[in-house]
C-alpha atoms as a PDB file:
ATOM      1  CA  UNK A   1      14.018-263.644  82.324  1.00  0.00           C
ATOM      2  CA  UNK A   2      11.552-260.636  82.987  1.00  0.00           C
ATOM      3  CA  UNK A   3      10.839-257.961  80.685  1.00  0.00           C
ATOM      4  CA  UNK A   4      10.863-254.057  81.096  1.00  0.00           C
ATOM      5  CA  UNK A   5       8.882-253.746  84.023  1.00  0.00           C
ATOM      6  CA  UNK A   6       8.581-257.580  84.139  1.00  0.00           C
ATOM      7  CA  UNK A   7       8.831-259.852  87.270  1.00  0.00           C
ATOM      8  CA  UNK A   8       9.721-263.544  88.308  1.00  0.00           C
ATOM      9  CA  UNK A   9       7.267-265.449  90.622  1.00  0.00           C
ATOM     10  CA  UNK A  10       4.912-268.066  91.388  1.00  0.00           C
ATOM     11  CA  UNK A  11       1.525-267.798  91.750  1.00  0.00           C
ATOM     12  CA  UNK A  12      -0.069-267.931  95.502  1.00  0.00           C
ATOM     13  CA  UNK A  13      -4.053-267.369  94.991  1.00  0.00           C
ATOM     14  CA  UNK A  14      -6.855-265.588  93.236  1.00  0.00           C
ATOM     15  CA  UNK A  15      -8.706-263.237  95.408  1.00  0.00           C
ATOM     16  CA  UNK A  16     -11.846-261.648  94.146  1.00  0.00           C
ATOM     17  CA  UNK A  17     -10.096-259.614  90.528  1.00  0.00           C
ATOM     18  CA  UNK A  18      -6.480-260.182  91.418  1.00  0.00           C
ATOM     19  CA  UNK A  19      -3.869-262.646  91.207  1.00  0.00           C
ATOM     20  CA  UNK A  20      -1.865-262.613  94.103  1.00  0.00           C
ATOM     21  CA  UNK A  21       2.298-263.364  93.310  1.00  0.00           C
ATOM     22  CA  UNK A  22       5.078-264.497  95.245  1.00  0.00           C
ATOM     23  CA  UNK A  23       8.239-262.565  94.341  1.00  0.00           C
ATOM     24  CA  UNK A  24      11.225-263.025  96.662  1.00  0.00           C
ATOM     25  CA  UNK A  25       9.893-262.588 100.287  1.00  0.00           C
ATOM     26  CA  UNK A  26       7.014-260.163  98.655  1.00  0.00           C
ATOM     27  CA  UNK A  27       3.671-260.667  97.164  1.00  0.00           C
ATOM     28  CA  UNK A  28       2.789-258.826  94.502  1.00  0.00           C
ATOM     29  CA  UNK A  29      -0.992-258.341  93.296  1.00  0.00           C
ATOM     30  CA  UNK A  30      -1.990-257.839  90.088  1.00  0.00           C
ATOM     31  CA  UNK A  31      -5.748-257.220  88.675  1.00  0.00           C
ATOM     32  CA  UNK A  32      -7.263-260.081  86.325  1.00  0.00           C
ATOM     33  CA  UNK A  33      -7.033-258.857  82.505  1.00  0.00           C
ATOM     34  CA  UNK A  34      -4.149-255.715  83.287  1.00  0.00           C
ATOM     35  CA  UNK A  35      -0.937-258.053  82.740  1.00  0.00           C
ATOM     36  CA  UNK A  36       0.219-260.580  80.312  1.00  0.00           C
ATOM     37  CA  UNK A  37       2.245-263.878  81.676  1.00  0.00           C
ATOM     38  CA  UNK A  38       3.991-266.657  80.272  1.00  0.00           C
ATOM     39  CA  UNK A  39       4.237-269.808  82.470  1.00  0.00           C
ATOM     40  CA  UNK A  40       7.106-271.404  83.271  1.00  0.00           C
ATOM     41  CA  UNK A  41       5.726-275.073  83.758  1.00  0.00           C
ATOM     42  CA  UNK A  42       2.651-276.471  83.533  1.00  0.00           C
ATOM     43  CA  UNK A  43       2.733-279.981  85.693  1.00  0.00           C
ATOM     44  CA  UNK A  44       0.794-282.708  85.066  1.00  0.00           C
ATOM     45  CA  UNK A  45      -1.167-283.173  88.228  1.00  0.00           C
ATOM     46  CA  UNK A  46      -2.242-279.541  89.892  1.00  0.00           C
ATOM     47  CA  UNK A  47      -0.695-279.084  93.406  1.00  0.00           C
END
């Protein structure tokens, strides 16, 4: 469950200083070091 001003999605790519996010049908970019995140899974082998 997000937070105040919080959002659910999965990670698509790093480009250059942001992280790039898939939320719903959107991406959302963030920059690298402006946002805090707590991962929902962390699987074994990466994908």
């Amino acid at each position: 469950m997000p937070g105040p001003g919080g959002f659910v999605g999965r990670i698509l790519r790093v480009e250059e200083d942001e992280v790039v996010f898939q939320v719903g049908q959107e991406e959302k970019r963030l920059r690298i070091g402006t946002f805090r995140a707590n991962l929902a899974e962390w699987p074994e082998e990466p994908r």
